[in-house]
Protein backbone atom coordinates (compact mmCIF):
# COMPACT_ATOMS: atom_id res chain seq x y z
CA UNK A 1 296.38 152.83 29.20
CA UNK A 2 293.97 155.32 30.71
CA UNK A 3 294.85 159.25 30.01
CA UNK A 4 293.24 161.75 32.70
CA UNK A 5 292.10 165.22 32.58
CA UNK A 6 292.44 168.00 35.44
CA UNK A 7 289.24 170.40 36.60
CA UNK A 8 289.37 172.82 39.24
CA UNK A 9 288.83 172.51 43.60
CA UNK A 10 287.67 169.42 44.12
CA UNK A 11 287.93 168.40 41.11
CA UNK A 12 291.67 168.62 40.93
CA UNK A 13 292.01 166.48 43.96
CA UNK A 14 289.96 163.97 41.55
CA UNK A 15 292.27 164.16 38.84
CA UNK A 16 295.22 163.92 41.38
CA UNK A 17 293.22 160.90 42.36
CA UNK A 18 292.85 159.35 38.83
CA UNK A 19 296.69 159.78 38.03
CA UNK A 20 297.31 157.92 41.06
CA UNK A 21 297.29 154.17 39.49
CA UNK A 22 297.02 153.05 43.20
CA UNK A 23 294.35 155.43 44.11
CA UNK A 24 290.05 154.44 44.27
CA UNK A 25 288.78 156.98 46.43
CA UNK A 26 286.03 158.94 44.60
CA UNK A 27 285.18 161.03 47.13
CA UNK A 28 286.54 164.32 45.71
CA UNK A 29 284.91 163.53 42.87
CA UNK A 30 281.68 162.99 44.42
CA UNK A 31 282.16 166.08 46.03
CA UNK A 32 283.30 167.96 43.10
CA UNK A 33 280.39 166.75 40.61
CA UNK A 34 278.02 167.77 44.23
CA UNK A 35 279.27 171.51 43.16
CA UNK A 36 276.15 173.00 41.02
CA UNK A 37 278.51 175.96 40.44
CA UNK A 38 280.66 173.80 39.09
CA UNK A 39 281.43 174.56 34.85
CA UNK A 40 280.55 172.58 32.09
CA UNK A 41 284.32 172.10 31.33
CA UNK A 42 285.27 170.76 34.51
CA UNK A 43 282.11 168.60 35.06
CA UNK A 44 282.87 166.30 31.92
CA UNK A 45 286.44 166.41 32.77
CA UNK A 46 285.76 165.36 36.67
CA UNK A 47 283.25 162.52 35.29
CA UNK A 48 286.29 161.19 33.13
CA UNK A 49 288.43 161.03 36.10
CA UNK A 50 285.93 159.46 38.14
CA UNK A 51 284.99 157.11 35.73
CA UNK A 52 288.68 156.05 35.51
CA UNK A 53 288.63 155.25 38.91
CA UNK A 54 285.58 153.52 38.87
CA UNK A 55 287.31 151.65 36.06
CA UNK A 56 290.23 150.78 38.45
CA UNK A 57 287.93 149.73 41.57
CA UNK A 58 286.34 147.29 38.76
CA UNK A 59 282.90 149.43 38.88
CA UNK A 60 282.17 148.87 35.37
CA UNK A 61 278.79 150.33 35.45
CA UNK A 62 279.80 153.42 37.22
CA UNK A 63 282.47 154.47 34.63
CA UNK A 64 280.30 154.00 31.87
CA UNK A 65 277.67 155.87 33.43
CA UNK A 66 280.15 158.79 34.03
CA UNK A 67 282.28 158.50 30.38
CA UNK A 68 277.99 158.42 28.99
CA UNK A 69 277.58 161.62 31.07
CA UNK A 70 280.68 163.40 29.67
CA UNK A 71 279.94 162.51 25.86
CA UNK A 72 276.43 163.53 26.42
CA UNK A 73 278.40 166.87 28.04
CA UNK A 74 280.74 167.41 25.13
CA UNK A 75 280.25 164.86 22.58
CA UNK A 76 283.97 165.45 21.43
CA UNK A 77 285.94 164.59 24.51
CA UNK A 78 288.26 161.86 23.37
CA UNK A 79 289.13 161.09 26.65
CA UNK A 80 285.84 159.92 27.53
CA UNK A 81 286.19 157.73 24.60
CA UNK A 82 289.54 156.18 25.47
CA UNK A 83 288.80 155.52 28.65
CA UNK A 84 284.69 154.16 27.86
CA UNK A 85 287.25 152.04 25.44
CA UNK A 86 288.94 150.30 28.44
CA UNK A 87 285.96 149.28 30.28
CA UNK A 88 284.74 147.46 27.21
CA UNK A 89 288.43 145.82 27.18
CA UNK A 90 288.06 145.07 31.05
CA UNK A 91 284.34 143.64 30.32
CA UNK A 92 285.39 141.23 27.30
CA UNK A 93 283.81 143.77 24.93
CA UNK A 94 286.30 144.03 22.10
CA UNK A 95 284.25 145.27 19.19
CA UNK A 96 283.13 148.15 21.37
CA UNK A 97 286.65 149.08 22.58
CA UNK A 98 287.96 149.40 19.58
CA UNK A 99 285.41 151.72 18.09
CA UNK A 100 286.33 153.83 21.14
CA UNK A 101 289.81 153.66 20.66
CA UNK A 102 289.23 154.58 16.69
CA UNK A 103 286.56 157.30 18.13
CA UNK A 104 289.33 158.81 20.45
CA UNK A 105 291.36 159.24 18.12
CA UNK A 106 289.02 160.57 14.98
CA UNK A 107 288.07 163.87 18.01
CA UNK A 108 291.80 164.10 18.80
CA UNK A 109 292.79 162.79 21.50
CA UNK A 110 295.95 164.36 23.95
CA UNK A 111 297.19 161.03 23.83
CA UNK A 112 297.14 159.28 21.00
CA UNK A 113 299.72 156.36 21.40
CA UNK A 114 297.69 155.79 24.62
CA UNK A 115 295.21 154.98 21.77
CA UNK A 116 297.22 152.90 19.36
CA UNK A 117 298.84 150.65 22.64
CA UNK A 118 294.88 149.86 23.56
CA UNK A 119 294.49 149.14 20.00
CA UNK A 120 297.43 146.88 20.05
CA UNK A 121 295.82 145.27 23.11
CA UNK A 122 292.79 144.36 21.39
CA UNK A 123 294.17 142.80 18.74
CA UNK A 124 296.51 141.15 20.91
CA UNK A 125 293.25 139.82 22.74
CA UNK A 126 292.32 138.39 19.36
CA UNK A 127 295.37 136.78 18.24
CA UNK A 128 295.47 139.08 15.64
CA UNK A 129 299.64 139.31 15.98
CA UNK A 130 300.26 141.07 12.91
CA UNK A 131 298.13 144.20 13.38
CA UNK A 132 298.48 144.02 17.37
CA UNK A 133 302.13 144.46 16.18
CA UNK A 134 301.56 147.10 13.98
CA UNK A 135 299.66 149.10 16.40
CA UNK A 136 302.24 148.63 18.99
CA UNK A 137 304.56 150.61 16.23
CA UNK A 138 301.85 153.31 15.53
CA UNK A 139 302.11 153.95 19.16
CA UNK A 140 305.78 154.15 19.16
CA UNK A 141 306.24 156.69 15.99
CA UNK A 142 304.21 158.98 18.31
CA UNK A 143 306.15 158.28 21.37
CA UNK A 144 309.19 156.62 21.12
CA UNK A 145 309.60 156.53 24.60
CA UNK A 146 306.58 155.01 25.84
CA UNK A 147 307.75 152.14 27.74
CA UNK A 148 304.82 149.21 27.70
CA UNK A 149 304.61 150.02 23.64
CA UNK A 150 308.28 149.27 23.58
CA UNK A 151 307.95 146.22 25.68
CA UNK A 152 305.12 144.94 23.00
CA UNK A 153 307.36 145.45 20.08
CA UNK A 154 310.91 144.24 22.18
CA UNK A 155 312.81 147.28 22.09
């Protein structure tokens, strides 16, 4: 699970753009990031959202370009760790996701069952049922609604 963040302008056209699970146009990013006026705050933020998208169009080294930018921007955006998490999943890099995942979490990330699911889907990767399982459940005493945790567990 990816978690987005919103900026400003441009920039929220980006995030609109990230939260779309359908969406890879980049463009308002591009255009966004263009923006020298543009803050601190909502240039890490736009990189995540980009880099999410890259992450969807399968540009690998894109997103981690952009979630590198943003932790070299604010070293403590967890999003940019969650997300950096997922394109070590999509690459085959398991070790590497789940120090992200554990890293989101550690600076507090918004989402943290987003977290625990990944985590789950690590282990899963591993065949490493019991704490895949358990993971699953973390996710689920923070959200007992989330849907694909409860499909994991077979509520």
């Amino acid at each position: 699970m990816a978690v987005t963040t919103i900026g400003a302008t441009d920039a929220a056209a980006c995030f609109e753009n990230a939260r779309d699970d359908f969406s890879e146009n980049v463009r308002p990013c591009d255009r966004a990031l263009d923006d020298r006026a543009m803050s601190r705050s909502d240039r890490k933020k736009t990189l995540v959202n980009r880099g999410l998208i890259y992450n969807r169009r399968g540009d690998y080294s894109a997103a981690l370009q952009d979630f590198n930018t943003a932790i070299e921007i604010d070293e403590d955006i967890a999003e940019a760790y969650l997300n950096r998490g997922n394109t070590w999943f999509f690459t085959g890099r398991l070790d590497d996701a789940l120090a992200d995942y554990e890293e989101a979490l550690t600076r507090g990330v918004a989402k943290p069952w987003a977290a625990w699911y990944n985590i789950g889907l690590v282990h899963d990767a591993r065949d490493e049922t019991e704490k895949a399982q358990a993971a699953y459940r973390k996710s689920l005493e923070l959200n007992p609604d989330f849907y694909l945790a409860q499909q994991k567990v077979g509520n």
